[in-house]
C-alpha atoms as a PDB file:
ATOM      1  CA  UNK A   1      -0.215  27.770 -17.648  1.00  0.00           C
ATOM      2  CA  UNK A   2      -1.413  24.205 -17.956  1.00  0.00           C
ATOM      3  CA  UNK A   3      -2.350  22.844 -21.248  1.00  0.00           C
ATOM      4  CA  UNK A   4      -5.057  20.482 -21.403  1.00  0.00           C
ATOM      5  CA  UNK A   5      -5.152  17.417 -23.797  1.00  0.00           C
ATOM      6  CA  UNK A   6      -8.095  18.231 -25.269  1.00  0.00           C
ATOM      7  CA  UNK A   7      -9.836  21.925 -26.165  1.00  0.00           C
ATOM      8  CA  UNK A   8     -13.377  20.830 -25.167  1.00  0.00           C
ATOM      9  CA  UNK A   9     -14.374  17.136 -23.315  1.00  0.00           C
ATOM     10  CA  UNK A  10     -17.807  16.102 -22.909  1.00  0.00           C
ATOM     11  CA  UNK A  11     -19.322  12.582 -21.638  1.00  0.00           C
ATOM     12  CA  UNK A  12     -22.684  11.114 -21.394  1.00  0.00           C
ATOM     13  CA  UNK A  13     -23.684   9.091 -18.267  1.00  0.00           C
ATOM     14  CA  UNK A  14     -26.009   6.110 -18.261  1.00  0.00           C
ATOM     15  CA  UNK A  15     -28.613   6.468 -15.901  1.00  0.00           C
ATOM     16  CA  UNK A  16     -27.861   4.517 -12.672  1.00  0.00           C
ATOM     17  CA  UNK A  17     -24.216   4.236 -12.863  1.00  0.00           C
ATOM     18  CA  UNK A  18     -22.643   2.300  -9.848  1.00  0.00           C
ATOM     19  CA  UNK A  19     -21.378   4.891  -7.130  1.00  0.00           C
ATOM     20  CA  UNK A  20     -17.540   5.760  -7.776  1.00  0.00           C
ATOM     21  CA  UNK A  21     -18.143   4.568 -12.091  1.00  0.00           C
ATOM     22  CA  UNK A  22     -15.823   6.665 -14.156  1.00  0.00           C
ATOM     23  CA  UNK A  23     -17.054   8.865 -16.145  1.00  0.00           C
ATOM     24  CA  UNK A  24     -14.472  11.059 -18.153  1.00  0.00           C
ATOM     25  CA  UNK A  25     -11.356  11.783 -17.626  1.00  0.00           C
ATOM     26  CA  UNK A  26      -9.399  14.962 -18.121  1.00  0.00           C
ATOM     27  CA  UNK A  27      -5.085  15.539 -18.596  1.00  0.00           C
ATOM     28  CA  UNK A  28      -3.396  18.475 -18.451  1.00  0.00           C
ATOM     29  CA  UNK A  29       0.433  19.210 -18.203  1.00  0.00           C
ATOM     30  CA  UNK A  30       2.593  22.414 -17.627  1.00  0.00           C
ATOM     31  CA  UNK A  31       6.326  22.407 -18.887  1.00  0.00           C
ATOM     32  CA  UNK A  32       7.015  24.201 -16.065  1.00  0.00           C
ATOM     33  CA  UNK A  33       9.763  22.332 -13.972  1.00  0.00           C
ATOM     34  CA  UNK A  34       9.430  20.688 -10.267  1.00  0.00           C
ATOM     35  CA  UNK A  35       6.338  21.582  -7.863  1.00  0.00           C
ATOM     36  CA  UNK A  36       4.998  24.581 -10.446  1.00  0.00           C
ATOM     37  CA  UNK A  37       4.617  21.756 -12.877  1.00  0.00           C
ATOM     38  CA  UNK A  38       2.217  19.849 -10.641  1.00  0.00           C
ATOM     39  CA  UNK A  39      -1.463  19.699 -12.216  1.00  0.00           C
ATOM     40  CA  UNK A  40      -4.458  19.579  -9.989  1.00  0.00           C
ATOM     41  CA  UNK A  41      -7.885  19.250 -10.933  1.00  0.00           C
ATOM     42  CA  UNK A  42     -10.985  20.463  -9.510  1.00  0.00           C
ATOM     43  CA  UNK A  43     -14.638  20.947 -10.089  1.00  0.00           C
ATOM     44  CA  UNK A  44     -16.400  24.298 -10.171  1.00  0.00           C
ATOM     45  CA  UNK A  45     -19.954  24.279  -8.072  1.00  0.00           C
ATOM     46  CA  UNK A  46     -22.632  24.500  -9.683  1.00  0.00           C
ATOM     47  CA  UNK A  47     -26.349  23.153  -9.304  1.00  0.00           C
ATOM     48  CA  UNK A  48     -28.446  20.501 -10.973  1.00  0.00           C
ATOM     49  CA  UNK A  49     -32.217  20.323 -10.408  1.00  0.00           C
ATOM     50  CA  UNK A  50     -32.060  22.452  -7.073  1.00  0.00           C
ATOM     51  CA  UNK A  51     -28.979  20.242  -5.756  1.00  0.00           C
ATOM     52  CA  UNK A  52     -24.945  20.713  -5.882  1.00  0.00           C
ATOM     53  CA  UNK A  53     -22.897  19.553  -8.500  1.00  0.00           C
ATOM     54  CA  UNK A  54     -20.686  18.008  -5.910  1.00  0.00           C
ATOM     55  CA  UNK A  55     -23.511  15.534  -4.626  1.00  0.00           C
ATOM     56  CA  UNK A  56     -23.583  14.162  -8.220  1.00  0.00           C
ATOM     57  CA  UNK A  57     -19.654  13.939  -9.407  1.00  0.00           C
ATOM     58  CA  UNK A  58     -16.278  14.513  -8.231  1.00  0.00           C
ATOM     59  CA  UNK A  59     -13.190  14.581  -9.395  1.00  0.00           C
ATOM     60  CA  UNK A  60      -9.507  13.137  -8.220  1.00  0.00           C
ATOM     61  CA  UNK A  61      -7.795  16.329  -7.759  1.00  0.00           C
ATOM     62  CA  UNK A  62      -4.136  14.315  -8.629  1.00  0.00           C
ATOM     63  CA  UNK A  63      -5.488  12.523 -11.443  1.00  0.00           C
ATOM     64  CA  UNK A  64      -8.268  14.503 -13.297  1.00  0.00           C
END
């Protein structure tokens, strides 16, 4: 299974951050070997004030 850098990651965002601003980012690797050690990252939906997560943030899926 992939092992991620950190245990726990949190960020705080300024309030009117330019469209595409990073925010945090995330690394994970798996010692398995070839295409199972490939790490992709994605968000899990969820809602903020009524709205998806998704319309908020996203993530690189190659890159965390």
């Amino acid at each position: 299974a992939p092992v991620f850098a950190q245990e726990r990651y949190s960020a705080r965002v300024a309030e009117n951050n330019a469209a595409g601003a990073l925010v945090l980012r995330v690394r994970a690797t798996d010692a398995d070997w070839g295409q199972n050690a490939r790490v992709r990252y994605r968000l899990s939906e969820g809602r903020v004030r009524g709205a998806p997560l998704s319309s908020y943030v996203s993530v690189q899926a190659e890159t965390g």
